[in-house]
Structure formats: C-alpha cells, structure tokens
C-alpha atoms as a PDB file:
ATOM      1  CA  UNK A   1      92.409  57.108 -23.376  1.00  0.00           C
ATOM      2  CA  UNK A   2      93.221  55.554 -20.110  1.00  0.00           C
ATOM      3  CA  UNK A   3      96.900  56.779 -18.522  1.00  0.00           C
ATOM      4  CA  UNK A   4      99.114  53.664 -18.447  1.00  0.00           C
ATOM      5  CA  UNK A   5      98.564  53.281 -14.551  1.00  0.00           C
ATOM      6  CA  UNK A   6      94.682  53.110 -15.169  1.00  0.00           C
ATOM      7  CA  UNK A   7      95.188  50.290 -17.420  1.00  0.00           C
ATOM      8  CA  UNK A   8      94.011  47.080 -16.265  1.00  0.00           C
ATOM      9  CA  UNK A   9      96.407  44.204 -15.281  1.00  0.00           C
ATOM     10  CA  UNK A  10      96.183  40.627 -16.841  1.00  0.00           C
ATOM     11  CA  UNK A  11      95.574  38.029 -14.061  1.00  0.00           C
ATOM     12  CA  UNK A  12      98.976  35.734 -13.005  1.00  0.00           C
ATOM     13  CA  UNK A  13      98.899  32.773 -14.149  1.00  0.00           C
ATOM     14  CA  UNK A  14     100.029  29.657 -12.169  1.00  0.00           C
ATOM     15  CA  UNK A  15     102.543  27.893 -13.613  1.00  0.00           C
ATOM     16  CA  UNK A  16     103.278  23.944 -12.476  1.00  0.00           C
ATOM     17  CA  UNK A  17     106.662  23.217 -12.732  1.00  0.00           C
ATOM     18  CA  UNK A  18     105.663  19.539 -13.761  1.00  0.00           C
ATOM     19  CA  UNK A  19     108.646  18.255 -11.353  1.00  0.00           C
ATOM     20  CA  UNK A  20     106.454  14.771  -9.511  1.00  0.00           C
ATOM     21  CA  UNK A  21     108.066  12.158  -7.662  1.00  0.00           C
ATOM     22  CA  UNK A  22     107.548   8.102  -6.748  1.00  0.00           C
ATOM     23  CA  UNK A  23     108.690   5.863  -3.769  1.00  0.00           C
ATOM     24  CA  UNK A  24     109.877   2.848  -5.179  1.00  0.00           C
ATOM     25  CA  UNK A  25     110.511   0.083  -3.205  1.00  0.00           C
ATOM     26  CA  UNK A  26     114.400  -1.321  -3.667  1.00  0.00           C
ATOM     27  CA  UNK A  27     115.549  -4.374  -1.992  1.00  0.00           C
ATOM     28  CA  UNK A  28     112.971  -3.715   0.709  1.00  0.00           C
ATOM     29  CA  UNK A  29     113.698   0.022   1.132  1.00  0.00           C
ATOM     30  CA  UNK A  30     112.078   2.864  -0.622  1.00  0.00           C
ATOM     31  CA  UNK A  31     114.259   4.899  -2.681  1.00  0.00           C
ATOM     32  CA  UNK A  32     112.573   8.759  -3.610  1.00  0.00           C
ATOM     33  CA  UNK A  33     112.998   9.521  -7.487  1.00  0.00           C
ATOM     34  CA  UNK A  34     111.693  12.665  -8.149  1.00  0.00           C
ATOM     35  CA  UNK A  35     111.167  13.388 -12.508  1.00  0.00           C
ATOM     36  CA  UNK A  36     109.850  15.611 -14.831  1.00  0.00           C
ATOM     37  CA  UNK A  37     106.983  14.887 -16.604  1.00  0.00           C
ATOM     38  CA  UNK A  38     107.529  15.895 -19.892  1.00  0.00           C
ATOM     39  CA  UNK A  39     111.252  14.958 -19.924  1.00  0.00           C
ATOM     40  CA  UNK A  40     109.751  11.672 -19.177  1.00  0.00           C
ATOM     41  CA  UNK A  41     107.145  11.843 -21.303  1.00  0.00           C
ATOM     42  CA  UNK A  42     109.581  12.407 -24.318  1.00  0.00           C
ATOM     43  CA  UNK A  43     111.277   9.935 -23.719  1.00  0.00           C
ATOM     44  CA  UNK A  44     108.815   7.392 -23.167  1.00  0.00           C
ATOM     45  CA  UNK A  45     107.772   8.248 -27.465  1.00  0.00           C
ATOM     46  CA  UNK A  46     111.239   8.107 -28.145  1.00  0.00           C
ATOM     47  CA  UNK A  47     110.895   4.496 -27.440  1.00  0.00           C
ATOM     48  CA  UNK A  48     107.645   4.101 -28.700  1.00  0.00           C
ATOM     49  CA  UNK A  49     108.848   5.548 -32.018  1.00  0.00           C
ATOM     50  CA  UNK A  50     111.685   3.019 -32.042  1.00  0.00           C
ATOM     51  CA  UNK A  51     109.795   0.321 -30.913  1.00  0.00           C
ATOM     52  CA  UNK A  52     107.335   0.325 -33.614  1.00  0.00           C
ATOM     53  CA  UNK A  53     104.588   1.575 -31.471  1.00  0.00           C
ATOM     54  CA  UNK A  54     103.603   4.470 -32.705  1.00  0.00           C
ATOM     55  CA  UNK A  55     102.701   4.649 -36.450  1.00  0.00           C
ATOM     56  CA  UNK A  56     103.585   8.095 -38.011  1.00  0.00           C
ATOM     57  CA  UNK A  57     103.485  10.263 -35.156  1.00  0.00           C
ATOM     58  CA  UNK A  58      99.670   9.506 -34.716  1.00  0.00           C
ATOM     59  CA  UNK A  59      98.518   9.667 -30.577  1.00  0.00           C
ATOM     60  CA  UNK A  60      97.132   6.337 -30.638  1.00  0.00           C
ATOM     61  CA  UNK A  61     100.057   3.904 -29.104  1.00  0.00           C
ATOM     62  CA  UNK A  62     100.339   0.058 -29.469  1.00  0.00           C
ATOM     63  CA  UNK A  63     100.627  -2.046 -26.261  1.00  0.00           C
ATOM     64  CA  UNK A  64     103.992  -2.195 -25.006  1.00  0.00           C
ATOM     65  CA  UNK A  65     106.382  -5.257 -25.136  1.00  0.00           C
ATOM     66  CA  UNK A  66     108.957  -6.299 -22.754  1.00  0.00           C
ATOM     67  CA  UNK A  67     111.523  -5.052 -25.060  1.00  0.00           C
ATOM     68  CA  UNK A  68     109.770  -1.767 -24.730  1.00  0.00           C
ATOM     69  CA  UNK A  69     109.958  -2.058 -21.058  1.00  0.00           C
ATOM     70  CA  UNK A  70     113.082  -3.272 -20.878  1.00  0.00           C
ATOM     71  CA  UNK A  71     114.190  -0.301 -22.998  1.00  0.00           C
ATOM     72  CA  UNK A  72     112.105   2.461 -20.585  1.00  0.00           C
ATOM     73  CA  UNK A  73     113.849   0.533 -17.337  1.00  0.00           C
ATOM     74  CA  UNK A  74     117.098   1.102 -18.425  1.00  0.00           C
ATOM     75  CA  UNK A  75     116.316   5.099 -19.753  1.00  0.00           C
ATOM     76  CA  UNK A  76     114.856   5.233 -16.495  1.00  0.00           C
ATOM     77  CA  UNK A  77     118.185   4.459 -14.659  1.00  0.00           C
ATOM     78  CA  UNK A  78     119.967   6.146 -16.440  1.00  0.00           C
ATOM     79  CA  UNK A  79     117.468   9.335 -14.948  1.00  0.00           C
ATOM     80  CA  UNK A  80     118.288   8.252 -11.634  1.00  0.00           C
ATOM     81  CA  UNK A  81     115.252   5.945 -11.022  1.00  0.00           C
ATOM     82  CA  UNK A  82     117.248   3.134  -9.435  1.00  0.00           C
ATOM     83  CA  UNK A  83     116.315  -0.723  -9.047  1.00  0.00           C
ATOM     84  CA  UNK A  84     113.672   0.390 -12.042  1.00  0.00           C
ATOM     85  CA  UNK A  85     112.489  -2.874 -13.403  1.00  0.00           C
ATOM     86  CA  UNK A  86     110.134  -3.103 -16.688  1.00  0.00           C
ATOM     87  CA  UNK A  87     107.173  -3.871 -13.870  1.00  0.00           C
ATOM     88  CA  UNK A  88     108.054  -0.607 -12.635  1.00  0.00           C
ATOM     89  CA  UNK A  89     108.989   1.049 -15.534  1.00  0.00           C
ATOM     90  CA  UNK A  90     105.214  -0.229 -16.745  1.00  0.00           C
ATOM     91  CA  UNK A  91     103.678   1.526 -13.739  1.00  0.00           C
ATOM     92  CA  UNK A  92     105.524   4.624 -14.629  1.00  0.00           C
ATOM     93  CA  UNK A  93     104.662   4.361 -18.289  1.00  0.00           C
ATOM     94  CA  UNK A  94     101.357   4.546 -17.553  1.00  0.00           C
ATOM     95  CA  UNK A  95     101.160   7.372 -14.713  1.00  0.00           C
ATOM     96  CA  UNK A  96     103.158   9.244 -16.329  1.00  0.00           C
ATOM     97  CA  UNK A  97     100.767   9.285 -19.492  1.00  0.00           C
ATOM     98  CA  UNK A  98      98.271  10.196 -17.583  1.00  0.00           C
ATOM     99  CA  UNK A  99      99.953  12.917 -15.912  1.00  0.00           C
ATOM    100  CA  UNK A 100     100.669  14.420 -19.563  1.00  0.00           C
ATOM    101  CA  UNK A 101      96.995  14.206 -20.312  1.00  0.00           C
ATOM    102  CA  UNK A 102      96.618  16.069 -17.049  1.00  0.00           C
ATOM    103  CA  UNK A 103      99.053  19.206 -17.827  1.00  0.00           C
ATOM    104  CA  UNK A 104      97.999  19.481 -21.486  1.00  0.00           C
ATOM    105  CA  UNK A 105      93.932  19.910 -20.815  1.00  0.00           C
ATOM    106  CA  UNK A 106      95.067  22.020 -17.472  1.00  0.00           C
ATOM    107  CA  UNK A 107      97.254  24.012 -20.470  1.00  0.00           C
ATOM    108  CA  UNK A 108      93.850  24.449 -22.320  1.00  0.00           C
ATOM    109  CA  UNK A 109      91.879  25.444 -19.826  1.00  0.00           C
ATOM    110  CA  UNK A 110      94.006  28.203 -18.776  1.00  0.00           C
ATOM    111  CA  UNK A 111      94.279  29.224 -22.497  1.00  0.00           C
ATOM    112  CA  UNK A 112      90.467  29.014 -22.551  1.00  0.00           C
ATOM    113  CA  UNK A 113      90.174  31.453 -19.737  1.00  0.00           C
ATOM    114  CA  UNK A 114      92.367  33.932 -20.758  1.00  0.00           C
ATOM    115  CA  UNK A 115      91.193  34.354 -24.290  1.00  0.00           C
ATOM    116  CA  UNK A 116      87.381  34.493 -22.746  1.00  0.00           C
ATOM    117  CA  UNK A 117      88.416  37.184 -20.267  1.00  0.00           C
ATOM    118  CA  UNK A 118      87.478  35.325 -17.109  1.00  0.00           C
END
C-alpha cells in the first residue's frame, strides 16, 4: 500500500467561468455588455417555452418570431444589454446558442478524459 504522500494526484482541471462579452453599437457608440452564458442561455428557453417554440422540452427549437425577439430584447435590457433591439437580440440568440453547444461538448470532453485516465 502506497503512504498517502506516494499517492498520485488527479490532474486540475480548467474551469471557464462562461462570463463573454459583445460591443454593441448604440446611437453610434459602442456600449460593452459583458453576460453569462448559461444565465443567458436559460433564459433564452424560458422564452422559447413560452413562446411555443419548444415542444415538450425536446432540443429541437422552432424559428423565432418577432414576438420572441421582442420578448429576448427586453430580458436582455433588463440584463444590462442596453439599446438591445430584436435584430440584436437575434444575433445574440444565435451566438449565444452556439456558445452553449461549445461549453457542453468542452464539458464532455473533459469528462471523457478524466474517466479514460489521460
């Protein structure tokens, strides 16, 4: 048996914090918003669940309407994303999807490695 300070150590794992940010152009100067992605994120299905989008929790997600949009603009100001229009708040919609997609197969992969050892 190996004495506890013979033991190997697990490797650190790097954690993102998720926090991204835009420039978004107001009036003709840019204005910094800096979000969360999954805050975002959860709110973005919020809507989509009251919007009639999403049909029993299942991934796949209708196209959004301007009520939708309209909806995500003004959740958007209220986090601070000022001057958000449902243009912008389209744009966001969509990056921020993909930025989701991002973290949860970076999530796997580091699962993957540390139940194969590597």
């Amino acid at each position: 048996m190996q004495s506890p300070t013979m033991l190997k150590s697990e490797p650190s794992l790097k954690l993102d914090t998720g926090r991204r940010s835009f420039e978004i152009v107001v009036d003709g100067k840019p204005e910094r918003w800096e979000y969360d992605v999954l805050e975002i994120k959860l709110i973005i299905e919020s809507l989509e669940r009251t919007a009639g989008m999403r049909v029993d929790d299942s991934p796949n997600v209708k196209n959004p309407t301007i009520e939708f949009l309209q909806a995500l603009a003004s959740q958007l100001e209220l986090q601070e994303c000022k001057g958000c229009t449902p243009t912008a708040a389209f744009r966001i919609y969509n990056v921020v999807n993909t930025q989701f997609a991002t973290m949860n197969t970076d999530i796997q992969e580091t699962v993957d490695r540390i139940v194969s050892g590597a």
